[in-house]
Structure formats: structure tokens, C-alpha cells
N, C-alpha and C. Protein backbone atom coordinates (compact mmCIF):
# COMPACT_ATOMS: atom_id res chain seq x y z
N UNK A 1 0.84 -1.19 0.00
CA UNK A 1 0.00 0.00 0.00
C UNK A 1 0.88 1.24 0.00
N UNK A 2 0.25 2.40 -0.71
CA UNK A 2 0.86 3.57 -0.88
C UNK A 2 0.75 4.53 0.74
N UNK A 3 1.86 4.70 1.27
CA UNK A 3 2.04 5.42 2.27
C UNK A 3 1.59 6.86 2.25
N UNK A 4 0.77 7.72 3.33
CA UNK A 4 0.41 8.96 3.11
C UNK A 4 -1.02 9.26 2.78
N UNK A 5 -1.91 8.07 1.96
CA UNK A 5 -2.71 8.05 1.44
C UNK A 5 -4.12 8.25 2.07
N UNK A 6 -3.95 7.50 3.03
CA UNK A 6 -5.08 7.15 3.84
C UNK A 6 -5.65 7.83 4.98
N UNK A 7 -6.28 8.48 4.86
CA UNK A 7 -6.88 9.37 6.44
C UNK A 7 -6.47 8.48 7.45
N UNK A 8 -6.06 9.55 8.47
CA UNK A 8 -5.54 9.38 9.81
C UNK A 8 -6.92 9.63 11.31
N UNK A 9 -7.75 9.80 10.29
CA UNK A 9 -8.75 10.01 11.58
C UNK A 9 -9.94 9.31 11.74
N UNK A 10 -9.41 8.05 11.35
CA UNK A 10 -10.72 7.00 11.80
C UNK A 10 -10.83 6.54 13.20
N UNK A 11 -11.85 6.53 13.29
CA UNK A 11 -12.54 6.77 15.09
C UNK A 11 -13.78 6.17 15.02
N UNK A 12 -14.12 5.44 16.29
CA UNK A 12 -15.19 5.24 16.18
C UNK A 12 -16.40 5.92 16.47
N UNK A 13 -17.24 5.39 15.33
CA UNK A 13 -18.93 6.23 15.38
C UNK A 13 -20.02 5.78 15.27
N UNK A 14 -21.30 6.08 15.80
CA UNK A 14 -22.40 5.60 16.33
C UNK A 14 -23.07 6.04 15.26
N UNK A 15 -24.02 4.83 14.25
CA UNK A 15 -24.62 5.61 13.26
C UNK A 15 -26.18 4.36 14.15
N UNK A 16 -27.35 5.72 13.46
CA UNK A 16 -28.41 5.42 14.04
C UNK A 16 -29.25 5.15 13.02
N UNK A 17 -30.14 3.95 13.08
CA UNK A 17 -31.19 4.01 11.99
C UNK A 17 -32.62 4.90 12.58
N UNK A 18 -33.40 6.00 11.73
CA UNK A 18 -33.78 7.09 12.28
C UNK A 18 -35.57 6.15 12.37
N UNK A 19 -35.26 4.84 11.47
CA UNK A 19 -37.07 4.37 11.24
C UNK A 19 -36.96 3.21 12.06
N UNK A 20 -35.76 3.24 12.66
CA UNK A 20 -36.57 1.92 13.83
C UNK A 20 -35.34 1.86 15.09
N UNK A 21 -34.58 2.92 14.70
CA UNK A 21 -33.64 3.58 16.07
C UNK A 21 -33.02 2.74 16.31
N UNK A 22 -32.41 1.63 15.55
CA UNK A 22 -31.30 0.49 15.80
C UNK A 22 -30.19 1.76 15.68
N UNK A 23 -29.04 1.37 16.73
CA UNK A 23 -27.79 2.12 16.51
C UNK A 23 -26.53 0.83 16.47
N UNK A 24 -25.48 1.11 15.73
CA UNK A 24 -24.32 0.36 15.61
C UNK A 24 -23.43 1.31 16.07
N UNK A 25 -21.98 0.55 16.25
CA UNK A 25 -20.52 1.55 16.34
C UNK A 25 -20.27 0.65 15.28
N UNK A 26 -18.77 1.59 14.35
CA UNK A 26 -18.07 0.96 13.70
C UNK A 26 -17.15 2.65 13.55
N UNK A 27 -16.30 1.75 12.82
CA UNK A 27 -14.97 2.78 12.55
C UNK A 27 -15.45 3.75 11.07
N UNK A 28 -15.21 4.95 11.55
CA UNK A 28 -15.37 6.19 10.31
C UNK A 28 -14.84 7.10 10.28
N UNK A 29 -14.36 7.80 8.60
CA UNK A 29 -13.83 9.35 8.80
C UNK A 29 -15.12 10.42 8.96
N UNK A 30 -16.35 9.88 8.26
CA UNK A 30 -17.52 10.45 8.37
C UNK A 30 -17.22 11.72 10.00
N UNK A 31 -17.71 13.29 9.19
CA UNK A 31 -17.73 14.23 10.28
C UNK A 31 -19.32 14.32 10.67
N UNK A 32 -19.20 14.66 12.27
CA UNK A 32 -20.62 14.36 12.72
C UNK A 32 -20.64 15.43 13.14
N UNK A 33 -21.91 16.55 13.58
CA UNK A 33 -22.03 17.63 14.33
C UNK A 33 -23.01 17.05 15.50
N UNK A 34 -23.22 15.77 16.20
CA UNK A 34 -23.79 15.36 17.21
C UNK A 34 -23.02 14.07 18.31
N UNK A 35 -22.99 14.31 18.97
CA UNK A 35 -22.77 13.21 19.90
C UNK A 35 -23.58 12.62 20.60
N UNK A 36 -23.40 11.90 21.12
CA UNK A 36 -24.44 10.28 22.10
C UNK A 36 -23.32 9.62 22.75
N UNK A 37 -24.11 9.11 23.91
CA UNK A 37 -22.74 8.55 25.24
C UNK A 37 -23.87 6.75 25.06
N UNK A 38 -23.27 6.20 24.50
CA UNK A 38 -23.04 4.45 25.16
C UNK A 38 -22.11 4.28 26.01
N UNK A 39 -22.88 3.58 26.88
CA UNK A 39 -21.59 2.89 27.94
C UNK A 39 -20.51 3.93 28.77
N UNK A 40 -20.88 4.90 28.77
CA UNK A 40 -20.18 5.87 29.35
C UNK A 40 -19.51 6.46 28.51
N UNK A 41 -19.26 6.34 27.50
CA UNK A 41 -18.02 6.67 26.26
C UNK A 41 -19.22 7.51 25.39
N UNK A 42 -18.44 8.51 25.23
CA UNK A 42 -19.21 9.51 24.12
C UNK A 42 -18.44 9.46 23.11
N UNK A 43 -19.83 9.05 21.81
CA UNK A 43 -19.23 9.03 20.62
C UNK A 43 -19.62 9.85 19.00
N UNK A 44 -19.44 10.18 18.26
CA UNK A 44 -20.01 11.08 17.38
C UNK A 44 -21.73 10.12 16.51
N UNK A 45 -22.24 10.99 16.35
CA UNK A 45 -23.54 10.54 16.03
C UNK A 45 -24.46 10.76 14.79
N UNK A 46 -24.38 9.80 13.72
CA UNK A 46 -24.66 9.64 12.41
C UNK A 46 -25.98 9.41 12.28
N UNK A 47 -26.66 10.17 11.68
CA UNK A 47 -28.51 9.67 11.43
C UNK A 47 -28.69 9.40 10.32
N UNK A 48 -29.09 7.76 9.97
CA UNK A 48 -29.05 7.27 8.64
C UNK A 48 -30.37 7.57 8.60
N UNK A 49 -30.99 7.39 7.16
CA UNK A 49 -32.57 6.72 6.90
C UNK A 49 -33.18 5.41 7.18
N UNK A 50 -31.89 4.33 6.39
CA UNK A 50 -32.22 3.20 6.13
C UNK A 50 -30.88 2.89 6.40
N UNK A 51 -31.10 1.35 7.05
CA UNK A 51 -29.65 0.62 7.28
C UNK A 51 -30.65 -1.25 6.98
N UNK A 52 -29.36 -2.35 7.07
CA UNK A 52 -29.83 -3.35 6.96
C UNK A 52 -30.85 -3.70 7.86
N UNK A 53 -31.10 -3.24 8.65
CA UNK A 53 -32.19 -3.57 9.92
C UNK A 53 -33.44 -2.89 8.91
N UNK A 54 -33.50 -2.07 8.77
CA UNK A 54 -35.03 -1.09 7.97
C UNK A 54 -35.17 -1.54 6.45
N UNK A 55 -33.86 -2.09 6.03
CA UNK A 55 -34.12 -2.42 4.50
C UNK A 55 -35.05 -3.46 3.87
N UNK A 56 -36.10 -3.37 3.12
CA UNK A 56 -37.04 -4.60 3.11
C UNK A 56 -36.06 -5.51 2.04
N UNK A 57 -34.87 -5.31 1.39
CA UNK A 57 -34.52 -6.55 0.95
C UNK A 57 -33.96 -7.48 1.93
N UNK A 58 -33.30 -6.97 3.17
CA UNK A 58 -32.62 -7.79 4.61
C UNK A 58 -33.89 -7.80 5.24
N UNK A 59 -34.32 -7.75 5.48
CA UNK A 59 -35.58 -8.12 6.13
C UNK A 59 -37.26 -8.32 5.71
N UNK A 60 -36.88 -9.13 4.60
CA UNK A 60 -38.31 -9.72 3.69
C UNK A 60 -39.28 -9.44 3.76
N UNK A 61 -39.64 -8.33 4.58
CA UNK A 61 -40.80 -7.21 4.41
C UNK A 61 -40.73 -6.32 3.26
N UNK A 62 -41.42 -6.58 2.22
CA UNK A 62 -41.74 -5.94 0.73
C UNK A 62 -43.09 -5.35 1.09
N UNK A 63 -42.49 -3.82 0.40
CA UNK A 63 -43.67 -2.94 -0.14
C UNK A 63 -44.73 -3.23 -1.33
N UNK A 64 -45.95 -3.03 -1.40
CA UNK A 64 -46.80 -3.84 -2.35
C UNK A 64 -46.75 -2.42 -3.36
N UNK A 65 -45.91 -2.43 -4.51
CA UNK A 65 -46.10 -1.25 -5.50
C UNK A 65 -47.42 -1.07 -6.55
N UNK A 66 -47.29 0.20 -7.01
CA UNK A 66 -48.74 -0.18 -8.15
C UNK A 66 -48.18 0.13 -9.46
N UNK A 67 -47.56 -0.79 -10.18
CA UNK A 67 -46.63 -1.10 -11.10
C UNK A 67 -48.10 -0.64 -12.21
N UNK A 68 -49.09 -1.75 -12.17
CA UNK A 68 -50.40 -1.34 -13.17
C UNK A 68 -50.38 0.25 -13.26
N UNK A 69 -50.44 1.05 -12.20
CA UNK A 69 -50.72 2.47 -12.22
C UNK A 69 -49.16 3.52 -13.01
N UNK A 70 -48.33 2.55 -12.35
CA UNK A 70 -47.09 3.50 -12.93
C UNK A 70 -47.02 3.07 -14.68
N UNK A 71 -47.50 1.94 -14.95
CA UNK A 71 -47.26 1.36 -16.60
C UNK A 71 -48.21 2.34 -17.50
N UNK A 72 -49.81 2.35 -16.95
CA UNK A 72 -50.39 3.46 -17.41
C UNK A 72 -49.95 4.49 -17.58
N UNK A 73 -49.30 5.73 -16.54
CA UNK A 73 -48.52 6.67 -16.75
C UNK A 73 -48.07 6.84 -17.83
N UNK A 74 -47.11 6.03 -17.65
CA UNK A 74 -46.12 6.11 -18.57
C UNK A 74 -46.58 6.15 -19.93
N UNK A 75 -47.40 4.94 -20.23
CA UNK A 75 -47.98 5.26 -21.47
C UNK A 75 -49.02 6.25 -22.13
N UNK A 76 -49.42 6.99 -21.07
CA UNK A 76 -49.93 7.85 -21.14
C UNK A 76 -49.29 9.20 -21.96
N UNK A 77 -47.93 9.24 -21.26
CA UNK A 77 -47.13 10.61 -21.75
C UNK A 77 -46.34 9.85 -22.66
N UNK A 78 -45.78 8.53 -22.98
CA UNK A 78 -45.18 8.40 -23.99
C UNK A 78 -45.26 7.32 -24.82
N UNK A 79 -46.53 6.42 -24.80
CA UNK A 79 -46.27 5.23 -25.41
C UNK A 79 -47.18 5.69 -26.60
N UNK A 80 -48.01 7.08 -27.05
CA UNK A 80 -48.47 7.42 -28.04
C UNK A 80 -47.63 8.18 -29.12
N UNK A 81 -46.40 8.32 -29.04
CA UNK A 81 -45.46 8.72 -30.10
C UNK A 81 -45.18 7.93 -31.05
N UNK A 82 -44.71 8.26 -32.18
CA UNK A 82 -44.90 8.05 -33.50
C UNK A 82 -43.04 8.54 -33.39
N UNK A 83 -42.57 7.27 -34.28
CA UNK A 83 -41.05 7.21 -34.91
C UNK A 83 -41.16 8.00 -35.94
N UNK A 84 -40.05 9.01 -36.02
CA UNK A 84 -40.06 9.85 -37.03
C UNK A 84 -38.81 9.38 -38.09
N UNK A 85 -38.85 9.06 -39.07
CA UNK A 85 -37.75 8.74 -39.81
C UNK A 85 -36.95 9.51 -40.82
């Protein structure tokens, strides 16, 4: 590995899932403007949306889409065009 390269300020950080408030630590350069104390140790504090805990592909809870309604759309604004040659 190329020497010099690599940030020097990985630390650990508390990222939070915001839709079901699971929190992890893991190591990041990510800058935080919040902190949170686990365990007595205060650590910087990341607010995700979605993490593997909230994701319905890790956790086989699927959203029921309306694919029929979006196909209409669509053909609505563009499946009546005409190829111009």
C-alpha cells in the first residue's frame, strides 16, 4: 500500500437508523455535528434513513407497489409517439 494516502482520523462512530432507532458503532472518517454517550463513552452521532435492519430486501418485508398504475402513466405521456424517420 501507498504510504500517506489514507486518512488518519478513523474513530469510532455511532450511526443510528432514524425508522426503527437500531444504533451500531463501527470505525469512520464520516464528520458528525452530534454526539451520544453508550456505555459511558461519548461518541459522534450519524442519522441514517435506512440501514440493513429497515431495508425490506434484509428483512423480507416488501412494499406492495402499483406497477399497473405506474405502466399506465407512462404510457400515457409516452407510449403514443410516433417514430419519425
Amino acid at each position: 500500500m501507498k504510504q500517506g494516502i489514507h486518512p488518519a482520523n478513523y474513530r469510532p462512530v455511532v450511526f443510528k437508523d432514524m425508522s426503527n432507532d437500531d444504533t451500531f458503532i463501527t470505525r469512520s472518517t464520516i464528520n458528525a455535528k452530534e454526539t451520544v454517550e453508550i456505555d459511558g463513552v461519548s461518541y459522534p452521532l450519524v442519522k441514517i434513513e435506512i440501514s440493513n435492519t429497515s431495508h425490506p430486501f434484509y428483512t423480507g418485508k416488501q412494499k406492495l407497489v402499483d406497477t399497473a398504475g405506474r405502466v399506465d402513466k407512462f404510457m400515457s405521456r409516452y407510449g403514443n409517439r410516433k417514430k419519425s424517420s
